[in-house]
Protein backbone atom coordinates (compact mmCIF):
# COMPACT_ATOMS: atom_id res chain seq x y z
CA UNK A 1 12.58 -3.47 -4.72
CA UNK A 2 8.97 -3.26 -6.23
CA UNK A 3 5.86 -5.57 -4.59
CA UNK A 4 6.41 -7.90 -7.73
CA UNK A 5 10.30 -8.41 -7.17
CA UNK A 6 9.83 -8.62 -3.31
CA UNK A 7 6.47 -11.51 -3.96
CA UNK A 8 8.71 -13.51 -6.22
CA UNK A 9 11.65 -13.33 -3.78
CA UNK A 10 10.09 -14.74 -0.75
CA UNK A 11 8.09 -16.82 -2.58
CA UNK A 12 11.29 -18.81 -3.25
CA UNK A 13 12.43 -18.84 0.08
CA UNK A 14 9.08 -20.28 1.55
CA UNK A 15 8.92 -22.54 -0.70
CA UNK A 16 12.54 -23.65 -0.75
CA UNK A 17 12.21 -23.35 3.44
CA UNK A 18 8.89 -25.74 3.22
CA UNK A 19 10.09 -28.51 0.39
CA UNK A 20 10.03 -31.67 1.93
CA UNK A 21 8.55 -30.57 5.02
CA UNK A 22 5.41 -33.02 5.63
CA UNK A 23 4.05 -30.44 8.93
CA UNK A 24 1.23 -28.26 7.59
CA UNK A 25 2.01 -26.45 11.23
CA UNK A 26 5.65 -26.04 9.94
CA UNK A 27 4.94 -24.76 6.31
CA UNK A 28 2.34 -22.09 8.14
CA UNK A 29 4.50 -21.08 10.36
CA UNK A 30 7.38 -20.57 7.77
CA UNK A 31 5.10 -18.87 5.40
CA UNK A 32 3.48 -16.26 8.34
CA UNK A 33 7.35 -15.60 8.98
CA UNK A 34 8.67 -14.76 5.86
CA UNK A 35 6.12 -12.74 4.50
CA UNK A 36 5.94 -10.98 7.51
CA UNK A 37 9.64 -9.94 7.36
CA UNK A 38 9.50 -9.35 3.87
CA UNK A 39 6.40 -6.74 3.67
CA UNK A 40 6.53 -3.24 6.15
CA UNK A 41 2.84 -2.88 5.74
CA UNK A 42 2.47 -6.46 6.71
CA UNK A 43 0.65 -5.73 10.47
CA UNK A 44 -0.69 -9.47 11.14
CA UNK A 45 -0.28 -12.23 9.25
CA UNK A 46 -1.01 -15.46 9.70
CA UNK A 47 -3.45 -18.67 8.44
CA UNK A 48 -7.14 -19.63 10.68
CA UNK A 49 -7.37 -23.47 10.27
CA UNK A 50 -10.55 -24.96 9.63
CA UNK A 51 -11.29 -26.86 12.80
CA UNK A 52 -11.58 -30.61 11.97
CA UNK A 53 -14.31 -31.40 14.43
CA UNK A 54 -16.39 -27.91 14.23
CA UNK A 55 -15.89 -27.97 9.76
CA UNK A 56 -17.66 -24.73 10.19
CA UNK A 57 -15.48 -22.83 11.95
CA UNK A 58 -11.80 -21.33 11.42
CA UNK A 59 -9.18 -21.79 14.46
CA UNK A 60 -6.43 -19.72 15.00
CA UNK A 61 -3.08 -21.53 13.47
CA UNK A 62 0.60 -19.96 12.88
CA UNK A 63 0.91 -16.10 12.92
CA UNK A 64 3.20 -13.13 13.40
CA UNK A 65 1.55 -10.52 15.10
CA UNK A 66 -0.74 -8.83 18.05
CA UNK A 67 -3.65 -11.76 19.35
CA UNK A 68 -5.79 -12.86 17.25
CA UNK A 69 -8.97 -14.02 17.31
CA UNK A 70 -9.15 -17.32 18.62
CA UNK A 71 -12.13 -18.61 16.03
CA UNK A 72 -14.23 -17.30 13.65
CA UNK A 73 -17.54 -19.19 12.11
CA UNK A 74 -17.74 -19.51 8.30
CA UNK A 75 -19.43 -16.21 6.64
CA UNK A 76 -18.69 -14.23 9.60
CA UNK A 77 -15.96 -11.57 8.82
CA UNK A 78 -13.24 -11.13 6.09
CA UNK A 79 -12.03 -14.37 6.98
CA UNK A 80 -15.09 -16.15 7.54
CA UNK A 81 -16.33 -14.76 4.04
CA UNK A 82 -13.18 -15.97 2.29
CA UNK A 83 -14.35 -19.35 3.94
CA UNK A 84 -17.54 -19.48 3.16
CA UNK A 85 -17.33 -18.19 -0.60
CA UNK A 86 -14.34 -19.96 -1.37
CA UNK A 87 -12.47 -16.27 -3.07
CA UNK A 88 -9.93 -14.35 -1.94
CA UNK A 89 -11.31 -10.62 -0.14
CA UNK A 90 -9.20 -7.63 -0.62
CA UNK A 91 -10.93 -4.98 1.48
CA UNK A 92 -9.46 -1.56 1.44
CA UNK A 93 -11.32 -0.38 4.62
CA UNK A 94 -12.25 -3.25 7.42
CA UNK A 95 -14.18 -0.58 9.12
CA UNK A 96 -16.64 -0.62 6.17
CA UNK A 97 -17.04 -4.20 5.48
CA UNK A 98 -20.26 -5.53 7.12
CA UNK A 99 -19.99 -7.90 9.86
CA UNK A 100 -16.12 -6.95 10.44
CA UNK A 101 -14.27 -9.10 13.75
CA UNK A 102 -11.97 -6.21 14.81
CA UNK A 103 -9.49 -8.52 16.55
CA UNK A 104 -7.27 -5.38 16.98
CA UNK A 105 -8.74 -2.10 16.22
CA UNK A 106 -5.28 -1.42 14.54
CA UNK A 107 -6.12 -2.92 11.33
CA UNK A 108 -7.67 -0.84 8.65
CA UNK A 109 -7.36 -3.11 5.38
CA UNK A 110 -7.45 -7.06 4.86
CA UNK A 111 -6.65 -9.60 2.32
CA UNK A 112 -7.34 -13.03 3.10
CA UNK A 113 -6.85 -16.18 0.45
CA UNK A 114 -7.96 -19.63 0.72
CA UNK A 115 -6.02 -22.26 0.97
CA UNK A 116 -6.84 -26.03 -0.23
CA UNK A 117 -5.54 -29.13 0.81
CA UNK A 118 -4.08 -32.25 -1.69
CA UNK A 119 -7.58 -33.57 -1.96
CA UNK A 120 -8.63 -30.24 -3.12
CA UNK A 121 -10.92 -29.27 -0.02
CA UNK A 122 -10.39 -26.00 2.25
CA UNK A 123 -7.81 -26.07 4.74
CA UNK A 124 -7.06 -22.76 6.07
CA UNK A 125 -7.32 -19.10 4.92
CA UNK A 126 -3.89 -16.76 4.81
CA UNK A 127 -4.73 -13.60 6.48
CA UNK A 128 -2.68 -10.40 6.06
CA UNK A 129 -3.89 -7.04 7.83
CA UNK A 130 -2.56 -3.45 7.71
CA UNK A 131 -2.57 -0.62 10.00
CA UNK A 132 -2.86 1.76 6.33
CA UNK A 133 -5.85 1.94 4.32
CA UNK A 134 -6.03 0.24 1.08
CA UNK A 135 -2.73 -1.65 1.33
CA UNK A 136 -4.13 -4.74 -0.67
CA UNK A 137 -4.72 -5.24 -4.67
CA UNK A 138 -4.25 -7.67 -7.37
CA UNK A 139 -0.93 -7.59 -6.85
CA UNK A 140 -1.36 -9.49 -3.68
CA UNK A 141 -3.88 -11.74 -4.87
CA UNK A 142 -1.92 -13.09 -7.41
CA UNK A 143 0.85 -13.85 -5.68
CA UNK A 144 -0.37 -14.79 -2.14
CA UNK A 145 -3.20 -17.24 -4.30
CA UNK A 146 -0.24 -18.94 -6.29
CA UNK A 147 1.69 -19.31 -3.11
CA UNK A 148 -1.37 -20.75 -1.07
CA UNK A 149 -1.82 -22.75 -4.09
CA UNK A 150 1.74 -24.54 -3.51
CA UNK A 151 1.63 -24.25 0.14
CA UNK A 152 0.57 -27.23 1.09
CA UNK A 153 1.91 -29.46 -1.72
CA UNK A 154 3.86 -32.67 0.36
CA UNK A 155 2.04 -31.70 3.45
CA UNK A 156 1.24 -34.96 4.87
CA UNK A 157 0.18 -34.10 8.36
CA UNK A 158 -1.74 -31.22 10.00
């Protein structure tokens, strides 16, 4: 099955998994599962929160993977960056990217969407990491943006 195929296939199932669902914790955790499962060259994926008392500062939330980092501070980092700017980063070589959080030297390339609440404001960011180099494009983007975009659609409590 091609990337395209395989995107619009679990894309269903989270979505059909999460309908009706009012946890944001649930939907996450769903979401981190089934992409996880459904991608090889998915190493760690999983969403950072943005901490409601420190609005600054991405928490660790629901993820399949090795540890992760615990918190990261807006503009700090692929994540952080994602944060801060408000766009999705596809970066084909972590090692490169300036200010980089190796949370586990493993990880070579990163995408990392935002993801936006009902009242339109950030929530979270999706993070996906590979062990290869260059495993993200606009392939991803499109698909993992258009799923964070319906992510957290009936989410009532976080």
């Amino acid at each position: 099955m091609d990337k395209n195929a395989t995107y619009k296939e679990v894309s269903q199932q989270i979505l059909s998994v999460i309908e009706g669902e009012p946890s944001a914790t649930a939907r996450y955790s769903s979401a981190a599962c089934l992409l996880s499962q459904a991608f090889d060259y998915f190493f760690w994926t999983g969403f950072y929160v943005v901490d409601p008392v420190k609005q600054d500062e991405l928490v660790v939330g629901a993820y399949q993977g090795t540890l992760g980092c615990l918190r990261i501070p807006f503009g700090r980092g692929v994540c952080g960056t994602a944060a801060a700017t408000l766009e999705t980063q596809i970066v084909e070589d972590v090692h490169a990217f300036p200010g980089h959080i190796a949370c586990d030297s493993r990880s070579n390339s990163e995408i990392v969407v935002p993801v936006y609440d009902a009242t339109g404001s950030l929530a979270a960011v999706l993070d996906v990491d590979s062990t290869e180099y260059g495993s993200f494009d606009e392939i991803d983007a499109k698909w993992l943006e258009e799923l964070c975009s319906k992510l957290l659609i009936g989410a009532t409590q976080h």
